[in-house]
N, C-alpha and C. Protein backbone atom coordinates (compact mmCIF):
# COMPACT_ATOMS: atom_id res chain seq x y z
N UNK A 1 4.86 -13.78 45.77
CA UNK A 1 3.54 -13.47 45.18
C UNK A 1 3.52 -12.04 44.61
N UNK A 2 4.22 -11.33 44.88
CA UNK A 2 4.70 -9.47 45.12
C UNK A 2 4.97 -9.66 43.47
N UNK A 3 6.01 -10.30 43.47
CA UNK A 3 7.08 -10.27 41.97
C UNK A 3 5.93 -10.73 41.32
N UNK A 4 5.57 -12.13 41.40
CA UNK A 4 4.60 -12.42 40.53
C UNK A 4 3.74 -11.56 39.90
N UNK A 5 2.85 -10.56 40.73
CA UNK A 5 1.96 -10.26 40.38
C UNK A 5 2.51 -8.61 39.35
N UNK A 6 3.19 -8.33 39.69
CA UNK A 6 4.33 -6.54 39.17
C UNK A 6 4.77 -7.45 37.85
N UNK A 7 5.40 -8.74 37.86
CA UNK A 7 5.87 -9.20 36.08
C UNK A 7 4.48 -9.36 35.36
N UNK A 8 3.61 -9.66 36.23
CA UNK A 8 2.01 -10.02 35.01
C UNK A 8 1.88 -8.62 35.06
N UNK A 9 1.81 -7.62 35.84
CA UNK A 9 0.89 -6.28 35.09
C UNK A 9 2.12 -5.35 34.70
N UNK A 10 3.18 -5.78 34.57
CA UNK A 10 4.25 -5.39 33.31
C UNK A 10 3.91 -5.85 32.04
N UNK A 11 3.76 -7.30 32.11
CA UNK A 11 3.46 -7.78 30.89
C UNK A 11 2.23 -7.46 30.30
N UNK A 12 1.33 -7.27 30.75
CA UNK A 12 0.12 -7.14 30.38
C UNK A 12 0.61 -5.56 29.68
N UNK A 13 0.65 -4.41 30.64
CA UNK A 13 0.91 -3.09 30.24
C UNK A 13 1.96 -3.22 28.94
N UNK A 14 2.76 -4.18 28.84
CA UNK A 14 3.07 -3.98 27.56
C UNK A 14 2.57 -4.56 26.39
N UNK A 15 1.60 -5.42 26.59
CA UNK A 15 0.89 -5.53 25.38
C UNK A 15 -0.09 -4.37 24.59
N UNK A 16 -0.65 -3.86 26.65
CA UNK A 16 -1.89 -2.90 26.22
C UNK A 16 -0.79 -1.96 24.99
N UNK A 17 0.08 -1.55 25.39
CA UNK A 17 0.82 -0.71 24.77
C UNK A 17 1.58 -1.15 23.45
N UNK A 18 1.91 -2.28 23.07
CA UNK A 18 2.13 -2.55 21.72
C UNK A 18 0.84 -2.63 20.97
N UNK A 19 -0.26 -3.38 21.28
CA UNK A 19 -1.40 -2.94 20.82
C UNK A 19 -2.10 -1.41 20.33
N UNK A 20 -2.06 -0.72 21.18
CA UNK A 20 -2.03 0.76 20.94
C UNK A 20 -1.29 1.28 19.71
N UNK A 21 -0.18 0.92 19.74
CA UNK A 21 0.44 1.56 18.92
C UNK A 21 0.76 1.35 17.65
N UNK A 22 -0.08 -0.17 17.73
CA UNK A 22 0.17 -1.13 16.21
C UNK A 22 -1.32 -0.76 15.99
N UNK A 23 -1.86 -0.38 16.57
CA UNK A 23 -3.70 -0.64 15.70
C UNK A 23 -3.67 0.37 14.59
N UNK A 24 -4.62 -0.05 13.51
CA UNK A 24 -4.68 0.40 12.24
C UNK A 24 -5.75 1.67 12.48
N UNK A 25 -6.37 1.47 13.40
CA UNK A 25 -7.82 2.62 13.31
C UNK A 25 -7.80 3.68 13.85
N UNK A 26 -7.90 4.96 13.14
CA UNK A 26 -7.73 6.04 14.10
C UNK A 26 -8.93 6.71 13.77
N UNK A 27 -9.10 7.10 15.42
CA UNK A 27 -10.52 6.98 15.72
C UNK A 27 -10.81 8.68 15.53
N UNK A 28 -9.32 9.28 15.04
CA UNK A 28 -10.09 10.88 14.75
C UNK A 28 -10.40 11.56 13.60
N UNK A 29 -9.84 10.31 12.65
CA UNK A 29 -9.85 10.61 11.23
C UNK A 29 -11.32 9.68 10.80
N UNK A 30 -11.88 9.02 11.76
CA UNK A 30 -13.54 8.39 11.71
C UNK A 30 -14.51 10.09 12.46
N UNK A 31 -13.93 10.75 12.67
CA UNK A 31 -14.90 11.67 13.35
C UNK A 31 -15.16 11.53 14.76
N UNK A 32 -14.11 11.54 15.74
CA UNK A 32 -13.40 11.35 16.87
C UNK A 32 -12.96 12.84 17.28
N UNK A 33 -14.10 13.98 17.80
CA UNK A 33 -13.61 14.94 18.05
C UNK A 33 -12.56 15.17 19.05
N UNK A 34 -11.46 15.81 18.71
CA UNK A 34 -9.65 15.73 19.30
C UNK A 34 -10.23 16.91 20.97
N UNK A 35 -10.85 17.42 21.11
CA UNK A 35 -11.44 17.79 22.68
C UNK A 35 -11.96 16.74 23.17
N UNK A 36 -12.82 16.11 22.63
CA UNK A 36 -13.98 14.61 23.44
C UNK A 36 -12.52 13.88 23.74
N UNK A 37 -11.52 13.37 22.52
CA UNK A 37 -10.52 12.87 23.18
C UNK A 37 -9.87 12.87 24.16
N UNK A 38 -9.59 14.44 24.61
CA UNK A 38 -8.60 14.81 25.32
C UNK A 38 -9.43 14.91 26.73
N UNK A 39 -10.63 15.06 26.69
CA UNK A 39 -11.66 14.75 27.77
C UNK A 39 -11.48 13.39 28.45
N UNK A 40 -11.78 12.72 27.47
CA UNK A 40 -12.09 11.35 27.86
C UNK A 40 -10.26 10.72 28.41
N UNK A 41 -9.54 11.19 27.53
CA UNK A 41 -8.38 10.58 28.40
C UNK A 41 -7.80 11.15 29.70
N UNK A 42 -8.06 12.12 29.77
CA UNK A 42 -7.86 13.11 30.96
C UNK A 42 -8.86 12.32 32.39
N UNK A 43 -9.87 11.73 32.25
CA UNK A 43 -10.71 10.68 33.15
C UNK A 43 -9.86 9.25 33.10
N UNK A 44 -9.63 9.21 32.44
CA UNK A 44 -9.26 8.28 32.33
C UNK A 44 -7.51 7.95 32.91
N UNK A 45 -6.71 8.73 33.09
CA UNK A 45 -6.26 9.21 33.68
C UNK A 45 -5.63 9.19 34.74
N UNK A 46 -7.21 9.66 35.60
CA UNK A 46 -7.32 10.03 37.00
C UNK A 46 -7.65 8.32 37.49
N UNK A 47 -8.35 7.85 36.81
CA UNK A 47 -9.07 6.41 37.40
C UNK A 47 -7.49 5.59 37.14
N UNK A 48 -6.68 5.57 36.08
CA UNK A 48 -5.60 4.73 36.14
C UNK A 48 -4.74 5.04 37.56
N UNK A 49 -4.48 6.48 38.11
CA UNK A 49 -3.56 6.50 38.64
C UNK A 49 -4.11 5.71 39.77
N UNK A 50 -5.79 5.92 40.26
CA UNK A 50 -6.47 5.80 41.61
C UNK A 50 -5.82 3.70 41.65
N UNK A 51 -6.21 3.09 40.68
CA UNK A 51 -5.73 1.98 40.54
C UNK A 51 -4.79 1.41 40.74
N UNK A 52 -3.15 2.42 39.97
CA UNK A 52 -1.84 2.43 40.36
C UNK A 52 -1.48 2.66 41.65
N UNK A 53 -2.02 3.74 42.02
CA UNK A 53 -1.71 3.78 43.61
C UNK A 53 -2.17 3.09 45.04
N UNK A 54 -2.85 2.24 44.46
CA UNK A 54 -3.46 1.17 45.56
C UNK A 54 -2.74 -0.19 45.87
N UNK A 55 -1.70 -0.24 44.83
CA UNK A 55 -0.82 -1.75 45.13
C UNK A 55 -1.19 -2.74 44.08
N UNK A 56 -1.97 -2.45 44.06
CA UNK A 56 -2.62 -3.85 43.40
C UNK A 56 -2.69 -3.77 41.99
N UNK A 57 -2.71 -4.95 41.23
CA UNK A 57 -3.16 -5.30 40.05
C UNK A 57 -4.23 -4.95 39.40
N UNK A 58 -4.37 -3.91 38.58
CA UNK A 58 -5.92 -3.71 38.19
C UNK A 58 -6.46 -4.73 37.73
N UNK A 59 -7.71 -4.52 37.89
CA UNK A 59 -8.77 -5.91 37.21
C UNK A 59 -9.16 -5.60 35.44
N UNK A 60 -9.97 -6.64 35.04
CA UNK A 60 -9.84 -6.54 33.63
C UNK A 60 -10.59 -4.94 33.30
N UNK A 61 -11.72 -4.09 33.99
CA UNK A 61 -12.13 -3.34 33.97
C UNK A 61 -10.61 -2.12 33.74
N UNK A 62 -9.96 -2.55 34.85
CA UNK A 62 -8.93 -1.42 34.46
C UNK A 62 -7.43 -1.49 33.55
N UNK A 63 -7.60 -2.60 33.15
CA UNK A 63 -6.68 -3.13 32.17
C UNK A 63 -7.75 -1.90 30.75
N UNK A 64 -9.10 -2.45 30.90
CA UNK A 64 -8.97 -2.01 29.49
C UNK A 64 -9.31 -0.43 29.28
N UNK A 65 -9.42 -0.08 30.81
CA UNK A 65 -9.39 1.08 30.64
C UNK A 65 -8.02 2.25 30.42
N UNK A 66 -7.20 0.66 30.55
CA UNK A 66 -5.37 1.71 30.52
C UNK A 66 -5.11 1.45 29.38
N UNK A 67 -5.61 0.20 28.12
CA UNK A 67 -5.66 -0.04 26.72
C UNK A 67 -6.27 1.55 25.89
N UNK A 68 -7.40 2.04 26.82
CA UNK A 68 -8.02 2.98 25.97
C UNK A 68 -7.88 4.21 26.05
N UNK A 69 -6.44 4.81 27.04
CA UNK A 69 -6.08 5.70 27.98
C UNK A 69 -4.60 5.68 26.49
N UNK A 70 -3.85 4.34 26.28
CA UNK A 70 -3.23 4.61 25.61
C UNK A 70 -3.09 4.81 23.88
N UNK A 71 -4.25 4.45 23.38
CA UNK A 71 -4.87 4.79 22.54
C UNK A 71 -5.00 6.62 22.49
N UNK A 72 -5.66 6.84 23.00
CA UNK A 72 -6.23 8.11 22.96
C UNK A 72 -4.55 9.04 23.26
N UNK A 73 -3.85 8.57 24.02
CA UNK A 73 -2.72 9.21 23.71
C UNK A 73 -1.86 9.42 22.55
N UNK A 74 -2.32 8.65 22.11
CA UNK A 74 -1.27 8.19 20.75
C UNK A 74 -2.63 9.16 20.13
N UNK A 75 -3.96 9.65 19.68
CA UNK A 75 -4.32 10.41 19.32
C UNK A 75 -4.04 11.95 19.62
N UNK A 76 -4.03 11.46 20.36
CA UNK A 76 -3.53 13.28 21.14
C UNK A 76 -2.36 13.50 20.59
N UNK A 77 -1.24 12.54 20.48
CA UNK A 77 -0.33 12.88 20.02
C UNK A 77 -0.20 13.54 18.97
N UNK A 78 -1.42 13.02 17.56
CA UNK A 78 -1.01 13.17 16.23
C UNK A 78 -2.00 13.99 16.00
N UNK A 79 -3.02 14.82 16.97
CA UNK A 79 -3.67 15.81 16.93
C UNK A 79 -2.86 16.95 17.06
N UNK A 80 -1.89 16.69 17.92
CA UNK A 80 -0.76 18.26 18.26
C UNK A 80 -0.16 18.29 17.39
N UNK A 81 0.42 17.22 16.31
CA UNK A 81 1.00 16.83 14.87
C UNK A 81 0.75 17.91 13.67
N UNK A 82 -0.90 17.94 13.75
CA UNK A 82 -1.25 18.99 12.98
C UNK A 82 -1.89 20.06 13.57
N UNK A 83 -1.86 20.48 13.88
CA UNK A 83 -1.46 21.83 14.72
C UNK A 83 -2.57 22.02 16.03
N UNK A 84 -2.35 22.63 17.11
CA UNK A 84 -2.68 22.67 18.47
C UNK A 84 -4.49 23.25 17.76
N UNK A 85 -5.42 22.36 18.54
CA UNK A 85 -6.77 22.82 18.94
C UNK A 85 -7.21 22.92 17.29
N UNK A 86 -6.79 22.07 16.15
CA UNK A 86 -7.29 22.03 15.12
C UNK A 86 -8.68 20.94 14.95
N UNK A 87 -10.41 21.72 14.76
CA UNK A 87 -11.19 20.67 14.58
C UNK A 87 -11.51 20.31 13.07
N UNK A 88 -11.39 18.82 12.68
CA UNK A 88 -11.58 18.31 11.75
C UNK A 88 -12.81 18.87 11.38
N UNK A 89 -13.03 19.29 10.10
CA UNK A 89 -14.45 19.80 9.22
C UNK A 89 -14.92 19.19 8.24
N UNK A 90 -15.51 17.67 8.03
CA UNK A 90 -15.99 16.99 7.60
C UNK A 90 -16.73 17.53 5.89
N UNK A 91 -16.49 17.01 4.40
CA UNK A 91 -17.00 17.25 3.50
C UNK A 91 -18.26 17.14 3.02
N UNK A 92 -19.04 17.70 2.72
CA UNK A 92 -20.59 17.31 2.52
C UNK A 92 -20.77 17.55 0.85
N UNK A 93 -20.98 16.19 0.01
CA UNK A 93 -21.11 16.51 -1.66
C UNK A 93 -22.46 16.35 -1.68
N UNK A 94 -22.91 17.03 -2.69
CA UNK A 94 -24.54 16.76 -2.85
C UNK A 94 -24.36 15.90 -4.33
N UNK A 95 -25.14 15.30 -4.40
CA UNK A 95 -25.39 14.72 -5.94
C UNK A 95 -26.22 15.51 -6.68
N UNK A 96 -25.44 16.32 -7.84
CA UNK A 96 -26.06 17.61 -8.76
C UNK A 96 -26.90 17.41 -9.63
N UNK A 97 -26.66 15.48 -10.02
CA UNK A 97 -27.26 15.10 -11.18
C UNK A 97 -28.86 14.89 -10.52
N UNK A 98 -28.91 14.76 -9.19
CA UNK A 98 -30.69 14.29 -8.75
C UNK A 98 -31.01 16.13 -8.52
N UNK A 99 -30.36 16.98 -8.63
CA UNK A 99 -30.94 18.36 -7.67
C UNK A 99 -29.96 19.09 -8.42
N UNK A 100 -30.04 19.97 -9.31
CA UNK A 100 -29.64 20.32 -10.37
C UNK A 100 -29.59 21.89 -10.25
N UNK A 101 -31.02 22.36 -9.75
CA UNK A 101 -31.33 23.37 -9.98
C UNK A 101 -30.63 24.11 -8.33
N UNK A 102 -31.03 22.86 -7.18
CA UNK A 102 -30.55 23.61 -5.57
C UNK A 102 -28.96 23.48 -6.33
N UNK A 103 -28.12 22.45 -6.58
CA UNK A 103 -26.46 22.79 -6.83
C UNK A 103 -26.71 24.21 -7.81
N UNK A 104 -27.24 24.62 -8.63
CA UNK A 104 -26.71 25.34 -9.40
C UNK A 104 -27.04 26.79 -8.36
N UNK A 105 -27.74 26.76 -7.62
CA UNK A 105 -28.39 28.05 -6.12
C UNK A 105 -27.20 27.94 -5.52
N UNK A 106 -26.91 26.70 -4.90
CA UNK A 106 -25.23 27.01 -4.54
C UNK A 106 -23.72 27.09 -4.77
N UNK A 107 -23.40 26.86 -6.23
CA UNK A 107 -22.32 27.52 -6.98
C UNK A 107 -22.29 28.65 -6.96
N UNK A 108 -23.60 29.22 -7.37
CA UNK A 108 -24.10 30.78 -7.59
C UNK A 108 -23.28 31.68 -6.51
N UNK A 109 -23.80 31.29 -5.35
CA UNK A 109 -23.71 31.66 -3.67
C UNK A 109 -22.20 31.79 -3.88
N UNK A 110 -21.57 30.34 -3.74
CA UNK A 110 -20.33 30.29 -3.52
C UNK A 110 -19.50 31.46 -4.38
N UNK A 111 -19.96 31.64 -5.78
CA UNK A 111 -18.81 32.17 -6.76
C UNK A 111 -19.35 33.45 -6.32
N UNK A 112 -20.55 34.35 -5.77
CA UNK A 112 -20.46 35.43 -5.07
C UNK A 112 -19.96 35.47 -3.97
N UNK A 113 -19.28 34.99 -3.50
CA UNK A 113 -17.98 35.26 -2.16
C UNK A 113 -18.86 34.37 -0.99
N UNK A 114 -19.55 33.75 -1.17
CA UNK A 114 -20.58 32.48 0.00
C UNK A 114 -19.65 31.62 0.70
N UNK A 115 -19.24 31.64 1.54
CA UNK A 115 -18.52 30.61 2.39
C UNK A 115 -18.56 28.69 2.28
N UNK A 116 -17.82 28.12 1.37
CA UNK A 116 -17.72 26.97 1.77
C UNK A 116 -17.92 26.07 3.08
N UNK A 117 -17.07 26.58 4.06
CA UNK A 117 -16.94 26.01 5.65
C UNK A 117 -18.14 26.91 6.12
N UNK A 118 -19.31 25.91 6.67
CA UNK A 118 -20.80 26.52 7.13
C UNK A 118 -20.14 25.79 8.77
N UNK A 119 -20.58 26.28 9.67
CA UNK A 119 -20.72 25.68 11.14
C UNK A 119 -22.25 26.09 11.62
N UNK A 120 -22.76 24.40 11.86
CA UNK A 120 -24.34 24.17 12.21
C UNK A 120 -24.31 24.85 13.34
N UNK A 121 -25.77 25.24 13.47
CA UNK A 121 -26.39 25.46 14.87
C UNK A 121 -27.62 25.05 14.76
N UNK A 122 -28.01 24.46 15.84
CA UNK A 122 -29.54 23.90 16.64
C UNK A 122 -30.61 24.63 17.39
N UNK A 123 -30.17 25.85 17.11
CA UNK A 123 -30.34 26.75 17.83
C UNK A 123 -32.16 26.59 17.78
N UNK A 124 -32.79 26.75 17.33
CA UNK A 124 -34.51 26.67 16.25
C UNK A 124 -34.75 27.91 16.31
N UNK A 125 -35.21 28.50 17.34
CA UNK A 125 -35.15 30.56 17.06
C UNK A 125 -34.08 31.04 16.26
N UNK A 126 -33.09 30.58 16.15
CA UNK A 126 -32.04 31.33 15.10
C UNK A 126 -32.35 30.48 13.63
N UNK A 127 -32.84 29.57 14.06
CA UNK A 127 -33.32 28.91 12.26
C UNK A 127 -34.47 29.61 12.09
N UNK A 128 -35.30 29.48 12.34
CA UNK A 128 -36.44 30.27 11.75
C UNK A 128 -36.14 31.69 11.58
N UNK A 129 -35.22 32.32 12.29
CA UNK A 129 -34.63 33.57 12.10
C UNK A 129 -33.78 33.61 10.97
N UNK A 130 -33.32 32.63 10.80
CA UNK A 130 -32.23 32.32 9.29
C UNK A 130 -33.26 32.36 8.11
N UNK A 131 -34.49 31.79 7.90
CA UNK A 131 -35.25 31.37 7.08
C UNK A 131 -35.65 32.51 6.53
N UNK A 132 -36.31 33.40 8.01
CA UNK A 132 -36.88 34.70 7.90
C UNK A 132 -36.42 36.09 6.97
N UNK A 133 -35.07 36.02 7.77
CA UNK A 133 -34.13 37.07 6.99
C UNK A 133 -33.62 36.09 5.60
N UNK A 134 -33.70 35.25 5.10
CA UNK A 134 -33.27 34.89 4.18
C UNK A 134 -33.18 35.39 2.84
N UNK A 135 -34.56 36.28 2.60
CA UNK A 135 -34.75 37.19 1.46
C UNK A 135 -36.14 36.21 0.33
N UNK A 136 -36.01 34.55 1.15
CA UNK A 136 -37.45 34.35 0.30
C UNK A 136 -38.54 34.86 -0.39
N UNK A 137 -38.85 35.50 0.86
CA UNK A 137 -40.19 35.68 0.94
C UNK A 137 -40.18 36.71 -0.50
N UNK A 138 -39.06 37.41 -0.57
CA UNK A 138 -39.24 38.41 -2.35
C UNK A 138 -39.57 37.82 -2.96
N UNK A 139 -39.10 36.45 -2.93
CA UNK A 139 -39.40 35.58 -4.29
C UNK A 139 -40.36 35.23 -5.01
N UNK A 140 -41.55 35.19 -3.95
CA UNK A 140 -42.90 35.36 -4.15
C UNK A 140 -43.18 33.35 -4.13
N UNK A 141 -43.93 33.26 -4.77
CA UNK A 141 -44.66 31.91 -4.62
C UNK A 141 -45.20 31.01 -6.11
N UNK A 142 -44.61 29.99 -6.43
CA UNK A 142 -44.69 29.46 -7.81
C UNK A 142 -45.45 27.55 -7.12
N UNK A 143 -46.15 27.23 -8.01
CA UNK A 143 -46.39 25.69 -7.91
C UNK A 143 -45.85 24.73 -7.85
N UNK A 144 -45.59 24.27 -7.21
CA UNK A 144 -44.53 23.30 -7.38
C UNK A 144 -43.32 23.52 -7.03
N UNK A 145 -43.06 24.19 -6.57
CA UNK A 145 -41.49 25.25 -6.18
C UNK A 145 -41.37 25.69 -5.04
N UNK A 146 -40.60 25.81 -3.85
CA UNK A 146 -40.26 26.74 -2.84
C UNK A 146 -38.88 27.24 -3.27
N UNK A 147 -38.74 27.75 -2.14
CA UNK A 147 -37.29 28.32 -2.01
C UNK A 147 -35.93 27.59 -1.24
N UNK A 148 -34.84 27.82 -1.98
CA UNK A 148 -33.78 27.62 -1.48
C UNK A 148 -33.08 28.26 -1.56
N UNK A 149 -32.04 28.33 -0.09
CA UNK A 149 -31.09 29.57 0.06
C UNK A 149 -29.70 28.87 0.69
N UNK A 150 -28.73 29.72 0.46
CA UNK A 150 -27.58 28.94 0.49
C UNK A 150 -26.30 30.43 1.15
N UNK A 151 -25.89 30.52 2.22
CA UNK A 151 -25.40 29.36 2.97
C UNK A 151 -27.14 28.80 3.70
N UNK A 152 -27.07 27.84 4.30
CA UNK A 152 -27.97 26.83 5.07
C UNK A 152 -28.60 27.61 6.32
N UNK A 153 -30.22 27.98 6.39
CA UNK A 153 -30.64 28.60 7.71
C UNK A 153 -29.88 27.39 8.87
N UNK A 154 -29.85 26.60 8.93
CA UNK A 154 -29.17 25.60 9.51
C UNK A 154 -27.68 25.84 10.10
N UNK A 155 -27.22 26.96 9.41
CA UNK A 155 -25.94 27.49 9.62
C UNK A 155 -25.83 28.88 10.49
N UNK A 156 -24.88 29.12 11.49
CA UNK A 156 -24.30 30.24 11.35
C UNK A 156 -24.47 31.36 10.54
N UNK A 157 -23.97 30.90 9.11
CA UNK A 157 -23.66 31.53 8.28
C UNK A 157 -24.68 32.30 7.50
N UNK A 158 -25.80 31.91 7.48
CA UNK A 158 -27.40 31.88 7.03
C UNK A 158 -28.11 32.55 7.82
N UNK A 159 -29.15 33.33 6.73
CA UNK A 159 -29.61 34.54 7.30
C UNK A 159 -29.52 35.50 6.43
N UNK A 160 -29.52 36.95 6.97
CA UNK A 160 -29.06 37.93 6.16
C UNK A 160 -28.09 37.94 4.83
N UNK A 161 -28.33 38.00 3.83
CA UNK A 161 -27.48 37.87 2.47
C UNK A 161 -27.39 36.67 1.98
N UNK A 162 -28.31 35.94 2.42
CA UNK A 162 -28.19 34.46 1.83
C UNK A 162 -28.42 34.52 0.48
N UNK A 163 -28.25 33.84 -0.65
CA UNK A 163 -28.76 34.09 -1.65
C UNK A 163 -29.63 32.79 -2.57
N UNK A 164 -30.72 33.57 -2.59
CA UNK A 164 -32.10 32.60 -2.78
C UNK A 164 -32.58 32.09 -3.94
N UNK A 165 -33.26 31.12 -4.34
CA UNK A 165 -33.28 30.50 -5.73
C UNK A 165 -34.93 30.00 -5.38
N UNK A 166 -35.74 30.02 -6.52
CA UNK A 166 -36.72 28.99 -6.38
C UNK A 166 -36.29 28.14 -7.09
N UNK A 167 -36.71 26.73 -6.55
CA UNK A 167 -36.48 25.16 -6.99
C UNK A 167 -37.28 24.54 -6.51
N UNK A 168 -37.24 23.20 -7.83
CA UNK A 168 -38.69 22.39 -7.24
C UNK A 168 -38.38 21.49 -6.01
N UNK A 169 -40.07 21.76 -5.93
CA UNK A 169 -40.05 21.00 -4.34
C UNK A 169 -39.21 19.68 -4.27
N UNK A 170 -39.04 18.83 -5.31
CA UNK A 170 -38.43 17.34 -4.76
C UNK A 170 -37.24 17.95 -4.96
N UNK A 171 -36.53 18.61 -5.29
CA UNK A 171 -34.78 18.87 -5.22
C UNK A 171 -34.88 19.17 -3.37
N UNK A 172 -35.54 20.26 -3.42
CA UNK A 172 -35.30 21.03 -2.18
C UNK A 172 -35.53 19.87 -0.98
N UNK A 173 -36.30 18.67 -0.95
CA UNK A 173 -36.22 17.74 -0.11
C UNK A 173 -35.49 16.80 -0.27
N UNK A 174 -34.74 16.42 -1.34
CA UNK A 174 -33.80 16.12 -1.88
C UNK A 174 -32.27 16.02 -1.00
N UNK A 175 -32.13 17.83 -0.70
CA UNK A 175 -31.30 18.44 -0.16
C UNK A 175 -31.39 18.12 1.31
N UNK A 176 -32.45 18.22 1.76
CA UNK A 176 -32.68 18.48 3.42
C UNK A 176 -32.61 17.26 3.83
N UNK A 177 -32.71 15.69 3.10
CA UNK A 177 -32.64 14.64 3.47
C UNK A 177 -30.79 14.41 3.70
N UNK A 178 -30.52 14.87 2.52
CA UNK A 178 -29.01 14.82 2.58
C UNK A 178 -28.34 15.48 3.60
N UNK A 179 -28.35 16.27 4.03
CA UNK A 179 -28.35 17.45 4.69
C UNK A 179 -28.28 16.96 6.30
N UNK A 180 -29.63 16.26 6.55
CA UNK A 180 -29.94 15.57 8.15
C UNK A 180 -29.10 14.29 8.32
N UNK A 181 -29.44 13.73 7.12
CA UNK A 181 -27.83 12.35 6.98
C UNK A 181 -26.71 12.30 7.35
N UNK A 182 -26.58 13.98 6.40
CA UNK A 182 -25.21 14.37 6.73
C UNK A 182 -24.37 14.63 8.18
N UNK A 183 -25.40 15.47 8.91
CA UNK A 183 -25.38 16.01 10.31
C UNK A 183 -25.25 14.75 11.29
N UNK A 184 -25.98 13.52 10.82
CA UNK A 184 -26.04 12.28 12.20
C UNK A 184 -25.28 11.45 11.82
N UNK A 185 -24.48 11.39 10.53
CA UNK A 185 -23.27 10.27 10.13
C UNK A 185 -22.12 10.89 10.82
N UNK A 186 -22.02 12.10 10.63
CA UNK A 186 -20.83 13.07 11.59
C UNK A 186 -20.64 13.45 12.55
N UNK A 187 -21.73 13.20 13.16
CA UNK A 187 -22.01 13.76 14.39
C UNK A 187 -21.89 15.35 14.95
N UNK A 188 -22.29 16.12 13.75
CA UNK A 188 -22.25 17.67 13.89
C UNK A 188 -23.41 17.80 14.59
N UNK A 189 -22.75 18.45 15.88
CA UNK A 189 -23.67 19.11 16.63
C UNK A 189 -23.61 20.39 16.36
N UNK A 190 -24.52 21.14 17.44
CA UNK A 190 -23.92 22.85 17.65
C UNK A 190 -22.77 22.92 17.48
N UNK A 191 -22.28 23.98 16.40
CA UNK A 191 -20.95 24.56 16.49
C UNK A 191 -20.03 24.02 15.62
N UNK A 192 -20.27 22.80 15.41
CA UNK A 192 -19.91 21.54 14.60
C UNK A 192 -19.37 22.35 12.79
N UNK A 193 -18.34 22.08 12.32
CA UNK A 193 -17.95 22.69 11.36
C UNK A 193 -18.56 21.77 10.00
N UNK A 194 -18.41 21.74 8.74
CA UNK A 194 -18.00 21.30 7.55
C UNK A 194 -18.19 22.19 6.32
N UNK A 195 -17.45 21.59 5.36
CA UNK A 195 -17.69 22.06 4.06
C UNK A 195 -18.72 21.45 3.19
N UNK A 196 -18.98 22.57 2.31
CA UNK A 196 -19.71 22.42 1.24
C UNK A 196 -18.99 21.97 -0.26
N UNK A 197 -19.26 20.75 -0.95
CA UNK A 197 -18.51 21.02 -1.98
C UNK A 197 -19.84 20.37 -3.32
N UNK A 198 -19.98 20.98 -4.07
CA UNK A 198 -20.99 20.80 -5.09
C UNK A 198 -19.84 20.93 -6.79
C-alpha cells in the first residue's frame, strides 16, 4: 500500500510539474508583482513541506497547492532573469485626439526635463498638498476651464514645479477617468510605478 501510494504522488508531482513548466501564461508579465510572488511562494512552501513531512499523500487541496508553488517558481526564476528586485512599470497612453490640449500640458512638462516614470501615492494629505503647491492657483480662473498639471498630484512626483496648463473641463475629466482605470486595471497601489507616454 506504501509503494502504491509514493508511485501515485510521484506521478502526480510530475505532472504538477510538467504542467508548470509547459503553461503559456505568465502571470508577471499580466501584472503579477515579482515580491507578492515571492511572498506567496515562500507560504507556500512552508505548507508543502508541513504535508511532505507527515508521510502521507497530500490531498487535492495540497496537490494544488504544490501545482501553484511550482509555477511561481518558474516565475521567480525568470524574475532573477532580468535582473534581481526589478518592478515591472506598467505604460499609461492617453488618447490626444479626445484631450488635446491636457496631452499638449504634458509633452510640454516632459520636454522641460518632467519625468516619464511617475510612482502613485494614496497618500490624500500629500494629494491635496500636490494640488496645492502645484502653481494653479497663478493661473487664475477662466469658464469652462480648470487646471491641469503634470507630473500627476497623484504622484510622488507632483507638487512643487509641476507645470500647469488651463484646459477645458471635459479634457481634464477626460484624463482623471483614464487615469483611475488606469490605476485599478494594474493594480497600482502606493508606491506602485508607471510610465507616461502621450
Amino acid at each position: 500500500m506504501k509503494v502504491f501510494t509514493l508511485s501515485l504522488l510521484c506521478m502526480v508531482l510530475f505532472v504538477a510539474f510538467t504542467a508548470a513548466n509547459t503553461a503559456e501564461e505568465d502571470d508577471e508579465e499580466a501584472g503579477f508583482p515579482l515580491n507578492e510572488v515571492q511572498h506567496l511562494s515562500t507560504l507556500d512552501d512552508e505548507e508543502a513541506k508541513m504535508d511532505l513531512s507527515t508521510g502521507r499523500a497530500p490531498r487535492l487541496l495540497g496537490l494544488l497547492r504544490l501545482l501553484r508553488l511550482l509555477r511561481l517558481r518558474r516565475l521567480q526564476g525568470r524574475g532573477r532573469g532580468r535582473g534581481r528586485g526589478r518592478q515591472r512599470c506598467p505604460t499609461l497612453r492617453f488618447p490626444c485626439s479626445r484631450m488635446p490640449n491636457v496631452c499638449a500640458n504634458m509633452r510640454n512638462a516632459i520636454r522641460l526635463g518632467k519625468p516619464r516614470l511617475l510612482t502613485r501615492t494614496t497618500n490624500r494629505s500629500q494629494i491635496r498638498r500636490n494640488r496645492r503647491n502645484s502653481g494653479c492657483r497663478s493661473l487664475g480662473r477662466r469658464t469652462g476651464y480648470n487646471c491641469d498639471e503634470y507630473p500627476f498630484a497623484s504622484s510622488f512626483q507632483g507638487g512643487h514645479g509641476a507645470v500647469v496648463r488651463l484646459v477645458p473641463i471635459r479634457e481634464n475629466s477626460i484624463q482623471g477617468g483614464i487615469l483611475a482605470a488606469f490605476y485599478l486595471r494594474n493594480r497600482i497601489g502606493h508606491g506602485g510605478c508607471y510610465r507616461v507616454s502621450v
